[in-house]
C-alpha atoms as a PDB file:
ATOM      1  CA  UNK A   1      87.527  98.247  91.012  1.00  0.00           C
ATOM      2  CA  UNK A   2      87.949  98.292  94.795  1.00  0.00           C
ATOM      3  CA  UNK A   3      91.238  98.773  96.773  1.00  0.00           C
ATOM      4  CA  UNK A   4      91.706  97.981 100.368  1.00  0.00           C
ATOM      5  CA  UNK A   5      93.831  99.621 102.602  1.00  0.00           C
ATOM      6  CA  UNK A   6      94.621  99.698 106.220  1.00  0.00           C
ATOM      7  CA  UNK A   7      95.658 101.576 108.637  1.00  0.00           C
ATOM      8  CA  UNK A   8      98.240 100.705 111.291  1.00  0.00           C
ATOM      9  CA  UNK A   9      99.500 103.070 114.363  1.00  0.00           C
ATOM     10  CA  UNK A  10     103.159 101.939 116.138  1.00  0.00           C
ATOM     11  CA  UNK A  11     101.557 100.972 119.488  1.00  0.00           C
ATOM     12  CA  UNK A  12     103.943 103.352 121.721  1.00  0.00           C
ATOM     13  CA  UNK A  13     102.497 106.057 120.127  1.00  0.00           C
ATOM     14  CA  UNK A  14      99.125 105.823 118.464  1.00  0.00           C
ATOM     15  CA  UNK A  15      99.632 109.227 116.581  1.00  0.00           C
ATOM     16  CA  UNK A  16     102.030 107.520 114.432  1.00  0.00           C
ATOM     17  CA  UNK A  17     100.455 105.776 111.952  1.00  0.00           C
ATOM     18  CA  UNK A  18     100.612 104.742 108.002  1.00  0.00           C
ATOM     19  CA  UNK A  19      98.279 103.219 105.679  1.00  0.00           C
ATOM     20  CA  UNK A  20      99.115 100.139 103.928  1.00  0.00           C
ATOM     21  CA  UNK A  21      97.868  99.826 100.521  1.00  0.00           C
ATOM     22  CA  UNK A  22      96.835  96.704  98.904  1.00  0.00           C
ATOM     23  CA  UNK A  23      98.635  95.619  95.797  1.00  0.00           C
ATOM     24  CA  UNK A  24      96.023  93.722  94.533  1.00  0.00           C
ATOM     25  CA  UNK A  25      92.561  95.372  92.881  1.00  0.00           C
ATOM     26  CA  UNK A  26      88.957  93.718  93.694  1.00  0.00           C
ATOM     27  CA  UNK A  27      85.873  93.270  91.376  1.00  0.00           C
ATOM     28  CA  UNK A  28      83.636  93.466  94.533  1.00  0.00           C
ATOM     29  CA  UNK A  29      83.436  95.350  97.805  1.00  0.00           C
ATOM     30  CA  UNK A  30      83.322  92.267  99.479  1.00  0.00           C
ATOM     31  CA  UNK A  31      86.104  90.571  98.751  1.00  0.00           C
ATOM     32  CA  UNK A  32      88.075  93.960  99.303  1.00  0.00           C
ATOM     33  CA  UNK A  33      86.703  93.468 102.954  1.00  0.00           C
ATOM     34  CA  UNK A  34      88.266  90.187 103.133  1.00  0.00           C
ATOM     35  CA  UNK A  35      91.510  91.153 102.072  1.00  0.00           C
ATOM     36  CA  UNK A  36      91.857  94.158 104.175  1.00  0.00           C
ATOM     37  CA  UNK A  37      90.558  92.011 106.812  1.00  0.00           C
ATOM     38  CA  UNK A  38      93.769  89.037 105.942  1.00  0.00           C
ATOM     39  CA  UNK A  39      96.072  92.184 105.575  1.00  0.00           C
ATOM     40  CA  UNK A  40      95.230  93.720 109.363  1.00  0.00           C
ATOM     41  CA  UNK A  41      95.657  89.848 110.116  1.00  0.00           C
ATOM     42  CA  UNK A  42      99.373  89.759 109.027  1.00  0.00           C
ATOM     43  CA  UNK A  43     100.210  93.166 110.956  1.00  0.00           C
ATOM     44  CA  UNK A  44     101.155  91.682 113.856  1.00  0.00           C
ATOM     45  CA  UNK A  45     103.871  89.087 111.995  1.00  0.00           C
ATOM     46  CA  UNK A  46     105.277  91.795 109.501  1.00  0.00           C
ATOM     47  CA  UNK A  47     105.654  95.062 111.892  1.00  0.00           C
ATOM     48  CA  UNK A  48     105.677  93.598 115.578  1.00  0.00           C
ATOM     49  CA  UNK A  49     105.543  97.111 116.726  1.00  0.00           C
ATOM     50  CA  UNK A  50     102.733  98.394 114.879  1.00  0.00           C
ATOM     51  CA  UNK A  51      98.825  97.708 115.476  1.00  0.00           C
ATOM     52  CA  UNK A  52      96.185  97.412 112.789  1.00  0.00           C
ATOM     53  CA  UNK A  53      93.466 100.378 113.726  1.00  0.00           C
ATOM     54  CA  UNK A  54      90.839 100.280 110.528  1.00  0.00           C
ATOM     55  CA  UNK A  55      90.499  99.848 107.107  1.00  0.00           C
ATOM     56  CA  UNK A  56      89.070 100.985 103.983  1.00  0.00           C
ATOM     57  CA  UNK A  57      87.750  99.399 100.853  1.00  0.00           C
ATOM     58  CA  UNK A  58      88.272 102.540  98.467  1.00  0.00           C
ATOM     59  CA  UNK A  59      86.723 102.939  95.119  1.00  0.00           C
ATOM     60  CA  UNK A  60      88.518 103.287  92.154  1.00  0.00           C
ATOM     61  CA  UNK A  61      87.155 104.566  89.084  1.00  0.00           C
ATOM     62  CA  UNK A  62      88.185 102.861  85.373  1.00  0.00           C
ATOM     63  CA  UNK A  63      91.673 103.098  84.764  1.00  0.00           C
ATOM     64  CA  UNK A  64      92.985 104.165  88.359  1.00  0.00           C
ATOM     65  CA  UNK A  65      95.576 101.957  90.312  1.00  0.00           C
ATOM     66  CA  UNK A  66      95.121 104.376  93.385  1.00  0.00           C
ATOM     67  CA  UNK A  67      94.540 108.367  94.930  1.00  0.00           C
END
């Protein structure tokens, strides 16, 4: 199963950042993408002061929820 996960940095200070972890778990890489691709998306409406930098589609092997 595939996680996604993004990171975002608070704009007045890009050494400040956090990942956001999807609650959700993917069958494919691909669709992983797309949702860490909706979740940097919604950044701007949830934390105004906070900017999406990348993301991650992370592996999970049987059984895991996260790392």
């Amino acid at each position: 199963m595939w996680q996604a996960l993004v990171t975002v940095c608070f704009i007045a200070n890009m050494d400040q950042c956090v990942i956001l972890e999807s609650q959700q778990w993917f069958e494919t890489e691909l669709r992983c993408k797309r949702r860490a691709l909706e979740m940097a998306g919604d950044v701007n409406q949830y934390m105004k002061s906070h900017k999406p930098v990348r993301y991650q589609c992370r592996y999970l092997a049987g059984g895991m929820l996260t790392k």
